[in-house]
C-alpha atoms as a PDB file:
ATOM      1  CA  UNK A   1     179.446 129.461 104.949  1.00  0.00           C
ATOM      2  CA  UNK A   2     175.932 130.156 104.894  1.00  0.00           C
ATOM      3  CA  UNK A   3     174.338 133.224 105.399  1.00  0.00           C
ATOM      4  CA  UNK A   4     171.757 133.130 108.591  1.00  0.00           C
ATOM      5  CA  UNK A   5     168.832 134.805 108.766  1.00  0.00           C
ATOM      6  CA  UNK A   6     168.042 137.919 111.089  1.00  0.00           C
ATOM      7  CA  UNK A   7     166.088 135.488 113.357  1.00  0.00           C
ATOM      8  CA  UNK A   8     168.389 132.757 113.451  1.00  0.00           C
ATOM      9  CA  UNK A   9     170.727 135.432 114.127  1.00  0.00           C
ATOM     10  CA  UNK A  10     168.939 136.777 117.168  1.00  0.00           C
ATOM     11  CA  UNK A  11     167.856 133.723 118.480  1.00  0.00           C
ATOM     12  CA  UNK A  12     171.270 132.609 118.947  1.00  0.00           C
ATOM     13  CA  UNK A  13     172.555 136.149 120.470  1.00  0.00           C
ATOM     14  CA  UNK A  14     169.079 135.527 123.176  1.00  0.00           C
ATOM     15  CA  UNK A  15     170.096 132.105 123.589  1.00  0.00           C
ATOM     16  CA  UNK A  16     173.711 132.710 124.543  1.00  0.00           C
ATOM     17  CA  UNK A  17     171.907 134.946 127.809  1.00  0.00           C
ATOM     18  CA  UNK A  18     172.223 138.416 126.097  1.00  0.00           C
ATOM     19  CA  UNK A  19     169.021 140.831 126.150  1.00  0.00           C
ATOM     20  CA  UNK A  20     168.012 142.627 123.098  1.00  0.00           C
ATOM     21  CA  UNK A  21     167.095 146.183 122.198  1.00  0.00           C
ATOM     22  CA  UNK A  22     165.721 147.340 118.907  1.00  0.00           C
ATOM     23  CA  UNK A  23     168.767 149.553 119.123  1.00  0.00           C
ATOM     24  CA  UNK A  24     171.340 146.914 119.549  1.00  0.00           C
ATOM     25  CA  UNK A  25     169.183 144.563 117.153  1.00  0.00           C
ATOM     26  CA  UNK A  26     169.984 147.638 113.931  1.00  0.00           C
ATOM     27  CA  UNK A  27     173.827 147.423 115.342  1.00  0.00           C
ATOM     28  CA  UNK A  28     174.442 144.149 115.308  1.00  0.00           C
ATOM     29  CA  UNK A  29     172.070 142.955 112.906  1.00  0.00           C
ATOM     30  CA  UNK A  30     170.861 145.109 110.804  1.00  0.00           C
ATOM     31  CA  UNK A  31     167.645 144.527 112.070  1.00  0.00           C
ATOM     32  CA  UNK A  32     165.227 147.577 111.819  1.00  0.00           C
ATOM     33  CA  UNK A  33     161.880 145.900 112.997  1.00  0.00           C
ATOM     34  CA  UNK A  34     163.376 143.686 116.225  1.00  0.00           C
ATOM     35  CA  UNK A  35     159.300 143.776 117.333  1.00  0.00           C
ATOM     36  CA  UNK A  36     158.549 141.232 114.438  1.00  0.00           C
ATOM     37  CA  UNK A  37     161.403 139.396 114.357  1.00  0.00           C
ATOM     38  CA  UNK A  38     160.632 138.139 117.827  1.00  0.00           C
ATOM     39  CA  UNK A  39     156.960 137.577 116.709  1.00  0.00           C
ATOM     40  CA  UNK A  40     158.269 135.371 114.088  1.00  0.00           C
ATOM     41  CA  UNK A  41     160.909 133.545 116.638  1.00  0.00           C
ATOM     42  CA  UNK A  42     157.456 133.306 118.991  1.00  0.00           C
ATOM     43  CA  UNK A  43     155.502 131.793 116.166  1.00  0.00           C
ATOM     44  CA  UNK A  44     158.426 129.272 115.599  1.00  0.00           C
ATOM     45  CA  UNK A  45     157.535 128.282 119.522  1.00  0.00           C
ATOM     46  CA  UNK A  46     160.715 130.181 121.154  1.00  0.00           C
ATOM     47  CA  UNK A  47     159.592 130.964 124.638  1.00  0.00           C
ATOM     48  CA  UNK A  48     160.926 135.107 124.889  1.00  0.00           C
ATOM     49  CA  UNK A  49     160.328 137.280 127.735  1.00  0.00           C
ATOM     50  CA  UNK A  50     159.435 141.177 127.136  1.00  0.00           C
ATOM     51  CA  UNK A  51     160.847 143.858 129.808  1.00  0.00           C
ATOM     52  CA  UNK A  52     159.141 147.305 129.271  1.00  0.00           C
ATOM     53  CA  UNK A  53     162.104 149.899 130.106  1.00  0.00           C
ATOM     54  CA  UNK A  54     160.942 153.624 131.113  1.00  0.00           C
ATOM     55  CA  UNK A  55     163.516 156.517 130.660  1.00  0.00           C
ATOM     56  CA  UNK A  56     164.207 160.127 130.394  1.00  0.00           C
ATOM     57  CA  UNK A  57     166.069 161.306 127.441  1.00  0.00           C
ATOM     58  CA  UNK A  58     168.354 164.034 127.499  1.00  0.00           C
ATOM     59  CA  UNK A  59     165.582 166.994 126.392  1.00  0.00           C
ATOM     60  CA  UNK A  60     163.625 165.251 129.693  1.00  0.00           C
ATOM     61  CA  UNK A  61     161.064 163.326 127.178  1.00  0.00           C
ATOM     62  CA  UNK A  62     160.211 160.022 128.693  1.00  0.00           C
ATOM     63  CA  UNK A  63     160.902 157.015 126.483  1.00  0.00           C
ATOM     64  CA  UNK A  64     159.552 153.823 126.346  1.00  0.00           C
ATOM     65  CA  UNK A  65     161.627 150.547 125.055  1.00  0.00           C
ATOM     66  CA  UNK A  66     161.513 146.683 125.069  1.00  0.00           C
ATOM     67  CA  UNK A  67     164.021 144.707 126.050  1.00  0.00           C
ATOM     68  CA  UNK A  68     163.625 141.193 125.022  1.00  0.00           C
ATOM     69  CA  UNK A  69     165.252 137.800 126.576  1.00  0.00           C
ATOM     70  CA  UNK A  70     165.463 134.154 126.021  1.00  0.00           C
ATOM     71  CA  UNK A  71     163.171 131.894 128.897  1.00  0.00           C
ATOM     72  CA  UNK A  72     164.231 128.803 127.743  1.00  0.00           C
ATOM     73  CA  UNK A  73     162.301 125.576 126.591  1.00  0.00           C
ATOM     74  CA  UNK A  74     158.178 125.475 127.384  1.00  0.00           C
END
């Protein structure tokens, strides 16, 4: 079996309805820079959604993720 890359790899977790977090992306994948993997997958014409997520950690710092989902076909 071939190995797939980190983008082919995403696109197919995306495409199966799953959202993404650069968190989940280093878990799963390996994936320490999930921002420019879904640049490339965008280059390649994949039609991704961003969802800016706003929380409080436990210390009461906000944080401020992406979560990133499949839209389908242009």
């Amino acid at each position: 079996m071939r190995n797939r890359s980190q983008c082919d790899r995403i696109l197919a977790y995306l495409k199966d309805g799953k959202r993404i977090t650069a968190e989940v992306s280093y878990h799963l994948f390996g994936c320490m820079r999930l921002a420019a993997r879904i640049a490339d997958l965008k280059k390649r014409g994949y039609n991704i959604g961003t969802t800016m997520r706003y929380e409080i950690d436990e210390d009461g710092n906000p944080v401020r993720y992406a979560v990133y989902y499949y839209e389908g076909d242009k």
